[in-house]
C-alpha atoms as a PDB file:
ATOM      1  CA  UNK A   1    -196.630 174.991 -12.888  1.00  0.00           C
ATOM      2  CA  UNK A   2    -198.473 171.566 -12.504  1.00  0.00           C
ATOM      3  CA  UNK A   3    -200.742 172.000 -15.274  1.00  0.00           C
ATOM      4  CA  UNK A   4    -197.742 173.566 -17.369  1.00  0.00           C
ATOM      5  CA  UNK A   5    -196.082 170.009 -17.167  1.00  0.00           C
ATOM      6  CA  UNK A   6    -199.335 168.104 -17.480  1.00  0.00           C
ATOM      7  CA  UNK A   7    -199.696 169.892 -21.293  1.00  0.00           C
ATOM      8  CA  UNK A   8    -196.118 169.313 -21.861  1.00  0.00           C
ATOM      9  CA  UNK A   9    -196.502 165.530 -21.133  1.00  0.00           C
ATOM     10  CA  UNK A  10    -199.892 165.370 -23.241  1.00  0.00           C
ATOM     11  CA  UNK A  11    -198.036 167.277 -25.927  1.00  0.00           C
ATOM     12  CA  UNK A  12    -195.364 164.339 -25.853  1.00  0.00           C
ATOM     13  CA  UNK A  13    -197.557 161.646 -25.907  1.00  0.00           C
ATOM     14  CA  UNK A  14    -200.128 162.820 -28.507  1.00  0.00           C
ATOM     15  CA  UNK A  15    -196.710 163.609 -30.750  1.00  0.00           C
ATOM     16  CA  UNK A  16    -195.412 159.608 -29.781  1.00  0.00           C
ATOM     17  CA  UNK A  17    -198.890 158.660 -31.444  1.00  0.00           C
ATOM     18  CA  UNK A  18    -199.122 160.893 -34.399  1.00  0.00           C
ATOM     19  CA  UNK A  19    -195.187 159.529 -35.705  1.00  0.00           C
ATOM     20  CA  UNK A  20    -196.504 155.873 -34.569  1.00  0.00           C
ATOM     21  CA  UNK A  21    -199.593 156.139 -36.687  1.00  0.00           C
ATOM     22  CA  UNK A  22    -197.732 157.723 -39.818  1.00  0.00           C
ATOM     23  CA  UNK A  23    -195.288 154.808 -39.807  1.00  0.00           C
ATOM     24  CA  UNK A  24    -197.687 152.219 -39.770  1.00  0.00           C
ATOM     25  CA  UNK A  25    -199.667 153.534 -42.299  1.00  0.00           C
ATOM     26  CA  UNK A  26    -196.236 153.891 -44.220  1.00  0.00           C
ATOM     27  CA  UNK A  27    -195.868 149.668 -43.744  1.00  0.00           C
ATOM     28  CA  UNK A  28    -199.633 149.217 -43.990  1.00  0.00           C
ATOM     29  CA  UNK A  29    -199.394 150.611 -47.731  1.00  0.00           C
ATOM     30  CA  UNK A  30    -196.110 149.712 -48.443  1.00  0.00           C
ATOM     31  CA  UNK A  31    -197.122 145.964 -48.114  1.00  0.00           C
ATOM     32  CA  UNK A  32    -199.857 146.119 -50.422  1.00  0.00           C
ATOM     33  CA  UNK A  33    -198.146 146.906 -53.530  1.00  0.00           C
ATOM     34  CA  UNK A  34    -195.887 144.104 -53.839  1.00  0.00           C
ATOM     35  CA  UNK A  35    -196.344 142.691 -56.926  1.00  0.00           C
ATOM     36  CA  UNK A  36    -194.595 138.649 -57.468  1.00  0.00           C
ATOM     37  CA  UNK A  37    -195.203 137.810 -61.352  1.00  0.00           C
ATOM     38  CA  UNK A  38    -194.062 134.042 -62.295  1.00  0.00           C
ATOM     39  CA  UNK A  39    -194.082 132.796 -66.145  1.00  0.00           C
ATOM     40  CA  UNK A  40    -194.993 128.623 -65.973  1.00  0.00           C
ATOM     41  CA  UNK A  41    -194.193 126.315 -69.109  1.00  0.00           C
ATOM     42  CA  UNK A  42    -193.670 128.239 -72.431  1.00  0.00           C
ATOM     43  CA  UNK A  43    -195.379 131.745 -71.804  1.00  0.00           C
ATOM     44  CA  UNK A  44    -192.307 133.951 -72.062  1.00  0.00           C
ATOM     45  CA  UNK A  45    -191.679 132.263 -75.558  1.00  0.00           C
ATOM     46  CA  UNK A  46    -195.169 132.133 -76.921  1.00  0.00           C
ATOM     47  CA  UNK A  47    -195.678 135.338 -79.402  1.00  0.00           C
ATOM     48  CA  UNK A  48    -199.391 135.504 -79.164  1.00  0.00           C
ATOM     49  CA  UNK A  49    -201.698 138.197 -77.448  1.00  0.00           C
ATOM     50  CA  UNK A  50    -202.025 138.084 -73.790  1.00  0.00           C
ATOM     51  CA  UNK A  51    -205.221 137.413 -71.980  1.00  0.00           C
ATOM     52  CA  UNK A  52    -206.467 137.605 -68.663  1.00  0.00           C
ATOM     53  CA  UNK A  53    -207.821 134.022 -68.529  1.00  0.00           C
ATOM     54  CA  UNK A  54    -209.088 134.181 -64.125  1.00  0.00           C
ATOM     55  CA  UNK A  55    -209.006 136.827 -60.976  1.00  0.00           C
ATOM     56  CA  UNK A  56    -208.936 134.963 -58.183  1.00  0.00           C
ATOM     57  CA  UNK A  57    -208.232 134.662 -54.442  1.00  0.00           C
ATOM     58  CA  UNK A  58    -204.964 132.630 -52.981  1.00  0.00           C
ATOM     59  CA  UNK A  59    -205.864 131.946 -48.996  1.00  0.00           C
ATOM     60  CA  UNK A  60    -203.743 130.881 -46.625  1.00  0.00           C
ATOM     61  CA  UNK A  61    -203.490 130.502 -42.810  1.00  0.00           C
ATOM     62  CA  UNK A  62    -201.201 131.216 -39.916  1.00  0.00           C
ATOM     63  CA  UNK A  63    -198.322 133.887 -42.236  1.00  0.00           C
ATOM     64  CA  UNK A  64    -198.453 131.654 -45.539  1.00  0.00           C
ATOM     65  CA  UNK A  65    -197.563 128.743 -44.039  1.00  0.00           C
ATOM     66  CA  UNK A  66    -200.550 126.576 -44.504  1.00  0.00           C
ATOM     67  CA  UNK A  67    -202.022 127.202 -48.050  1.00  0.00           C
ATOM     68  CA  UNK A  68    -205.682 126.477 -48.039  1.00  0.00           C
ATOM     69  CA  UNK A  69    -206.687 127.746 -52.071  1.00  0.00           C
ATOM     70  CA  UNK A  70    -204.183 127.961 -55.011  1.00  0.00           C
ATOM     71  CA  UNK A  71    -205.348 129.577 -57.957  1.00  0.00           C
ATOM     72  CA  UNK A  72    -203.103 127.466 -59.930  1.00  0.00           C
ATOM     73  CA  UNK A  73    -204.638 124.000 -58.519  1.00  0.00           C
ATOM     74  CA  UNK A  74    -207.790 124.937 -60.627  1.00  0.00           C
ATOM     75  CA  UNK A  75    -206.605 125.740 -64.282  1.00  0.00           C
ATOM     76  CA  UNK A  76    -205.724 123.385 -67.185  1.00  0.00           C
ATOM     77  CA  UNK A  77    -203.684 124.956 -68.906  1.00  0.00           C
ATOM     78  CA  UNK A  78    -200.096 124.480 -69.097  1.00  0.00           C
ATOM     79  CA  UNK A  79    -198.379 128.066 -70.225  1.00  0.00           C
ATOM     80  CA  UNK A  80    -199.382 130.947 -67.917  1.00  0.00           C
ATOM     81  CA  UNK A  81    -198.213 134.056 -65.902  1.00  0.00           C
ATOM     82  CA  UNK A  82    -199.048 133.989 -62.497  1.00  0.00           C
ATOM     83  CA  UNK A  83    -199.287 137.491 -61.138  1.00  0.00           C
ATOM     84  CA  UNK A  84    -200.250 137.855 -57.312  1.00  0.00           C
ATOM     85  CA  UNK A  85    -200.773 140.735 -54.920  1.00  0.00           C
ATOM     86  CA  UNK A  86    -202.353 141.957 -51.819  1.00  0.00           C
ATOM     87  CA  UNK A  87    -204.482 144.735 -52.816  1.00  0.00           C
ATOM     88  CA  UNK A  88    -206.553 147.069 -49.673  1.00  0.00           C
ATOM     89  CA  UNK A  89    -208.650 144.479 -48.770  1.00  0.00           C
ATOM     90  CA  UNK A  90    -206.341 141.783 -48.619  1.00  0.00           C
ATOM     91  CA  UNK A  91    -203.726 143.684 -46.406  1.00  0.00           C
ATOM     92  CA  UNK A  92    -206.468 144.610 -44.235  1.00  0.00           C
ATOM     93  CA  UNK A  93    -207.361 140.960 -43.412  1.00  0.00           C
ATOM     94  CA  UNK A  94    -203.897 140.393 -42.926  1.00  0.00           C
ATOM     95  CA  UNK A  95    -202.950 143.126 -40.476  1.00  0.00           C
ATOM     96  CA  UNK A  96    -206.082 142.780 -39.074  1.00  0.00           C
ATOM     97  CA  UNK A  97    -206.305 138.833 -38.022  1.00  0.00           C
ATOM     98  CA  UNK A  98    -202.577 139.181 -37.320  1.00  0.00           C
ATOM     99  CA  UNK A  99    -201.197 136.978 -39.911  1.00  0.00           C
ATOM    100  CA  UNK A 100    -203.514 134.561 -39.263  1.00  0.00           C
ATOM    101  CA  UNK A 101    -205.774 134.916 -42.760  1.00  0.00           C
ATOM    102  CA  UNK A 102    -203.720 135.748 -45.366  1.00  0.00           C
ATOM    103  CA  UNK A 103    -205.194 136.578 -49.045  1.00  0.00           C
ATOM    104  CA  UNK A 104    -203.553 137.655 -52.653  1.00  0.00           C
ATOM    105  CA  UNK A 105    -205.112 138.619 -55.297  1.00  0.00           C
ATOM    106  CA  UNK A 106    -203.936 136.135 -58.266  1.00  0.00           C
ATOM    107  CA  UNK A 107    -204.818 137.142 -62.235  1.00  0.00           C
ATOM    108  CA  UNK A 108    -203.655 134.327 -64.018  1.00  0.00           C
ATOM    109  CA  UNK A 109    -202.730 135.274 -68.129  1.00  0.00           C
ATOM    110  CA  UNK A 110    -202.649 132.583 -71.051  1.00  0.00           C
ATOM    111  CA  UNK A 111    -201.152 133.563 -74.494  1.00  0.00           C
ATOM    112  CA  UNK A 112    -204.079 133.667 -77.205  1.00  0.00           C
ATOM    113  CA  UNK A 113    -202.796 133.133 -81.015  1.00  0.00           C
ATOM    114  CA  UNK A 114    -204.926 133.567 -83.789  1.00  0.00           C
ATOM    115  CA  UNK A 115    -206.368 130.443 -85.484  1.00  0.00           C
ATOM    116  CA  UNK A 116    -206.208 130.430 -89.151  1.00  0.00           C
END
């Protein structure tokens, strides 16, 4: 009878982990696909080609609220689209220093026209 509720209670607790793991996997990847695009200057207007101009890292410290490294600090030009995201590694760092480290992956785009 003893060992009877022994499995019962290992049964329970190894079911406890198993829905606790599946949900924070579920967050874990949910977080990394959000996507924040944001159009500076002119870019929306500009009918040219697009091009990826640099792939960088933003970093920042303690949840976001201390940026250390903006992408944007570091370019000249004036008409771009910023688009940032955490990919695997980034959300790893994240979850895994607590908030502490934060990175996003930052492609910044300039519009290209032809010269004639």
């Amino acid at each position: 009878m003893i060992c009877h509720s022994i499995n019962l209670g290992i049964y329970s607790i190894m079911k406890v982990i198993k829905v606790s793991l599946v949900i924070l996997l579920t967050i874990f990847l949910a977080s990394s696909c959000a996507v924040q695009k944001t159009s500076v200057g002119n870019y929306n207007e500009i009918q040219c080609d697009e091009k990826l101009l640099t792939k960088e890292k933003d970093v920042a410290l303690f949840w976001e609220l201390l940026p250390m490294r903006r992408v944007e600090d570091f370019i000249t030009v004036k008409n771009y689209e910023k688009i940032s995201k955490r990919n695997f590694f980034d959300t790893v760092v994240y979850y895994g220093t607590i908030g502490i480290f934060s990175f996003h992956t930052v492609k910044i785009y300039v519009k290209e026209c032809p010269t004639e």
